[in-house]
Protein backbone atom coordinates (compact mmCIF):
# COMPACT_ATOMS: atom_id res chain seq x y z
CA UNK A 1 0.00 0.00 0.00
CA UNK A 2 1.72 3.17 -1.15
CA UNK A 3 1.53 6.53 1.46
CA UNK A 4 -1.25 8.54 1.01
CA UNK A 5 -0.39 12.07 -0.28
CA UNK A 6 0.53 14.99 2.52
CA UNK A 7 -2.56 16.95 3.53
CA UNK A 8 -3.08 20.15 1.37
CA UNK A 9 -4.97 22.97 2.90
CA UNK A 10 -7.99 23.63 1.38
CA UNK A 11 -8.26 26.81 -0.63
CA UNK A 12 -9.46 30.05 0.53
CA UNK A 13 -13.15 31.16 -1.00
CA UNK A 14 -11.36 34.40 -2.34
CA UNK A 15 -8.93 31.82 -4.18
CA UNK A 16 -11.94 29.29 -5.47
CA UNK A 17 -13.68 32.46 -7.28
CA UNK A 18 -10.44 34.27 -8.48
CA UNK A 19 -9.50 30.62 -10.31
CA UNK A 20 -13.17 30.46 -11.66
CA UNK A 21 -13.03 34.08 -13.09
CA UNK A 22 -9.77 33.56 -14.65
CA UNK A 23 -11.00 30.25 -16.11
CA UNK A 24 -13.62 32.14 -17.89
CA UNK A 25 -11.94 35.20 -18.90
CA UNK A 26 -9.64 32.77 -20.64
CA UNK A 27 -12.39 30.84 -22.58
CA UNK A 28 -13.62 33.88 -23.70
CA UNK A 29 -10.37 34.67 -25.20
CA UNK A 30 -9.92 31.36 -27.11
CA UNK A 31 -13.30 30.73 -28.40
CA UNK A 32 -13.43 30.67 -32.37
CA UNK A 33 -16.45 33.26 -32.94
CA UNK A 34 -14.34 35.84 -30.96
CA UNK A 35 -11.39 34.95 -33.00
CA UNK A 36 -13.28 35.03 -36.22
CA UNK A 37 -14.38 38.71 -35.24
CA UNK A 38 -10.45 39.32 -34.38
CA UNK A 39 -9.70 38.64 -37.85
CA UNK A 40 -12.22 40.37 -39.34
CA UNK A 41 -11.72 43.62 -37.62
CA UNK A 42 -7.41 43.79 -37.61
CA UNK A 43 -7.70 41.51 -41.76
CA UNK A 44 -4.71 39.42 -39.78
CA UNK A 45 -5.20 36.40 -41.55
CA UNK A 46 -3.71 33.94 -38.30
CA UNK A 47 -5.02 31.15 -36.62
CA UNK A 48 -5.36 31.18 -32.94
CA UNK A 49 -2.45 29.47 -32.31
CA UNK A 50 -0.39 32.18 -34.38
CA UNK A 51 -1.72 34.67 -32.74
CA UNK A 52 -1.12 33.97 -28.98
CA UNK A 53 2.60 32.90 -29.99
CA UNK A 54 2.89 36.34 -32.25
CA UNK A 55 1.60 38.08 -29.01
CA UNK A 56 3.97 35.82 -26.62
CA UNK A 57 6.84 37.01 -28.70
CA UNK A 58 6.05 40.50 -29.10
CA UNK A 59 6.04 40.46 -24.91
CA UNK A 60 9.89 39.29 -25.20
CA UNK A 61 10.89 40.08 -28.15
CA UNK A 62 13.60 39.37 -29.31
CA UNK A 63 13.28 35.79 -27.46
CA UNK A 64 14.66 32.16 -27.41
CA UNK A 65 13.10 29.71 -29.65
CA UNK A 66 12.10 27.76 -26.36
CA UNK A 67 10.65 30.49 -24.25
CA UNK A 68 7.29 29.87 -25.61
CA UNK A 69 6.93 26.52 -25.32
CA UNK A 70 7.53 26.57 -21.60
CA UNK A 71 4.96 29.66 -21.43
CA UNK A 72 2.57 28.73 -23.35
CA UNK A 73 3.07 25.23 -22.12
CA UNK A 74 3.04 23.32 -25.54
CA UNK A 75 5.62 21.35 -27.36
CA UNK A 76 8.66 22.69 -29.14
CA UNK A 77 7.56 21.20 -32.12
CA UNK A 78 4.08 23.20 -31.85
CA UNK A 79 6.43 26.25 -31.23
CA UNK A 80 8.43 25.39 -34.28
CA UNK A 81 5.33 24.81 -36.12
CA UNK A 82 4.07 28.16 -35.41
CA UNK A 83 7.26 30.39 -35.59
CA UNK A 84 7.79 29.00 -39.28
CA UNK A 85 4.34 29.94 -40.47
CA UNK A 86 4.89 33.49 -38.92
CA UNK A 87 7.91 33.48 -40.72
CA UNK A 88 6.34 32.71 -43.70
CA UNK A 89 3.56 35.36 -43.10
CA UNK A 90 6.33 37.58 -43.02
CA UNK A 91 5.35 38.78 -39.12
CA UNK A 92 8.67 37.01 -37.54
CA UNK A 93 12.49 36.35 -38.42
CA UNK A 94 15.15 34.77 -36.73
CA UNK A 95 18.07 36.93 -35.43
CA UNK A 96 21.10 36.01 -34.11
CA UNK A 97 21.89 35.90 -30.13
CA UNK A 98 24.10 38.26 -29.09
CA UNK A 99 24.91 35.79 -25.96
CA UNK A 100 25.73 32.73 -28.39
CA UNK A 101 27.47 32.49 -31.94
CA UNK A 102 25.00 29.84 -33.17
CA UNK A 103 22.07 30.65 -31.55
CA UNK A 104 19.00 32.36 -32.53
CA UNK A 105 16.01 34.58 -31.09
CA UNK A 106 13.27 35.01 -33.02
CA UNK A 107 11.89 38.69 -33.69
CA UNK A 108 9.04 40.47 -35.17
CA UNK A 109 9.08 42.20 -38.41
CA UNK A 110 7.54 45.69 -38.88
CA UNK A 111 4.34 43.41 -40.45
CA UNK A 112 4.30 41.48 -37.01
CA UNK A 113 4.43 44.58 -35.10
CA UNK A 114 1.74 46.01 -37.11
CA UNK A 115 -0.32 42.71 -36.31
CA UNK A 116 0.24 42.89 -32.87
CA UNK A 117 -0.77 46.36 -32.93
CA UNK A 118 -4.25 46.07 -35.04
CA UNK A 119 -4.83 42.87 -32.78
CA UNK A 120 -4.41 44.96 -29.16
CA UNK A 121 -6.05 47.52 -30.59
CA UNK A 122 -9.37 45.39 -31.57
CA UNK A 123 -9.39 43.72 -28.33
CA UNK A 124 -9.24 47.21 -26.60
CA UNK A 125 -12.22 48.51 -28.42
CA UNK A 126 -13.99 44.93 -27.21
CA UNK A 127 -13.23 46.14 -23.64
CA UNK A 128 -14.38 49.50 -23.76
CA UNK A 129 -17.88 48.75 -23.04
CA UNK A 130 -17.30 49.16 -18.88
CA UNK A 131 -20.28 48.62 -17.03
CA UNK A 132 -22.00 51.73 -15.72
CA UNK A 133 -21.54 51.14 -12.30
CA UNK A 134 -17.79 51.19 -12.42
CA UNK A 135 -16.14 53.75 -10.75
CA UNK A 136 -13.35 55.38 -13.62
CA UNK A 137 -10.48 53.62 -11.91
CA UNK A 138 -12.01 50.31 -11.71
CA UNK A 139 -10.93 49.55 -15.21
CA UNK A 140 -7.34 49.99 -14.41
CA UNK A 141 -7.55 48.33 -11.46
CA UNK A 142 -8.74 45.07 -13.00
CA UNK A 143 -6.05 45.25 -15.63
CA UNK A 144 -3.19 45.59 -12.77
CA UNK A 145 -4.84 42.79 -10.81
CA UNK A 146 -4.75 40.31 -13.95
CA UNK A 147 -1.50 41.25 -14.43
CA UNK A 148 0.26 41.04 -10.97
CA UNK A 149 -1.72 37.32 -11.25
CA UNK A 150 -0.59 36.21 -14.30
CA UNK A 151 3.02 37.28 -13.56
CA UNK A 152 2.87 34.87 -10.54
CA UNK A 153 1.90 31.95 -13.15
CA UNK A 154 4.36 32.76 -15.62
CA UNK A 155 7.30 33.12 -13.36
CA UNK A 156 9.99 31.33 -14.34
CA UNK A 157 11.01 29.31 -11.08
CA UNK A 158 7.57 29.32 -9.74
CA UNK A 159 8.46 30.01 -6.40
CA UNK A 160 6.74 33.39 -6.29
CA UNK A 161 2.98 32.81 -4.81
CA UNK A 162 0.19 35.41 -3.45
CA UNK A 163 -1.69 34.81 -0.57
CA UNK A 164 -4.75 36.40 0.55
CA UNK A 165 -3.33 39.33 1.89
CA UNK A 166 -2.25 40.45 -1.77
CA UNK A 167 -5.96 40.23 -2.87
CA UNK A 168 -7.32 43.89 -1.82
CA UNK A 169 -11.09 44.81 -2.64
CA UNK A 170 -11.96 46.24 -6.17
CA UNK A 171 -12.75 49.67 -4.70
CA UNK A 172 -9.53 49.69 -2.61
């Protein structure tokens, strides 16, 4: 009979919903009609896939070949995949590494920067819509709060956590 696992303590409330409102702020982000209106408003002709690695690598950019695959935890191959059909939409190109004499970093072209540009700026306009009973800071707010989150997920040696105490009140 093999040990049963150490008790974990059970999450905090504040913890359950944050997970659950993350979980469907990101579905919203990856469903097909929303993409399909993406593309139609920016005419960048990319798939999904293309166009969370084109906006991975325009938050790094100029980056290693195998930053995104730890990320946006996929596959190198998928990565490789990806970065060659960016290439060939003429929105990425590899560079060379000033820290290594064979190595690469892949980059975006003034056509990928464009993309990434029409593409923030069409998912802005979706976001303007605030609801009315939103105070004018709120807004801002919301976008620091996502992003002090996600930065704990995507931190490299993911030793970095937040507790409760670093959850403060949307009208704080």
């Amino acid at each position: 009979m093999s040990p049963s696992p150490p008790a974990v303590p059970p999450a905090s409330p504040a913890a359950v919903e944050m997970e659950r409102a993350l979980t469907r702020a990101a579905c919203l982000g990856v469903r097909a009609r929303q993409h399909g209106r993406l593309v139609a408003m920016t005419g960048v002709p990319l798939d999904r896939a293309a166009v969370a690695m084109l906006r991975r690598i325009a938050d790094r950019d100029p980056l290693r070949p195998g930053e995104p695959a730890q990320a946006l935890a996929v596959r190198a191959s998928h990565v490789t995949r990806q970065v060659r059909r960016l290439q060939k939409a003429g929105c990425v190109t590899r560079v060379a590494d000033p820290e290594g004499s064979r190595s690469r970093r892949i980059r975006l072209t003034p056509l990928g920067e464009d993309a990434v540009a029409r593409l923030g700026d069409a998912g802005a306009r979706d976001m303007r819509p605030v609801p009315a009973d939103w105070s004018p800071c709120e807004p801002r707010r919301l976008a620091d709060l996502f992003h002090r989150r996600v930065d704990v997920f995507d931190h490299p040696d993911g030793e970095r956590r937040v507790s409760d105490a670093d959850i403060t009140s949307p009208t704080a």
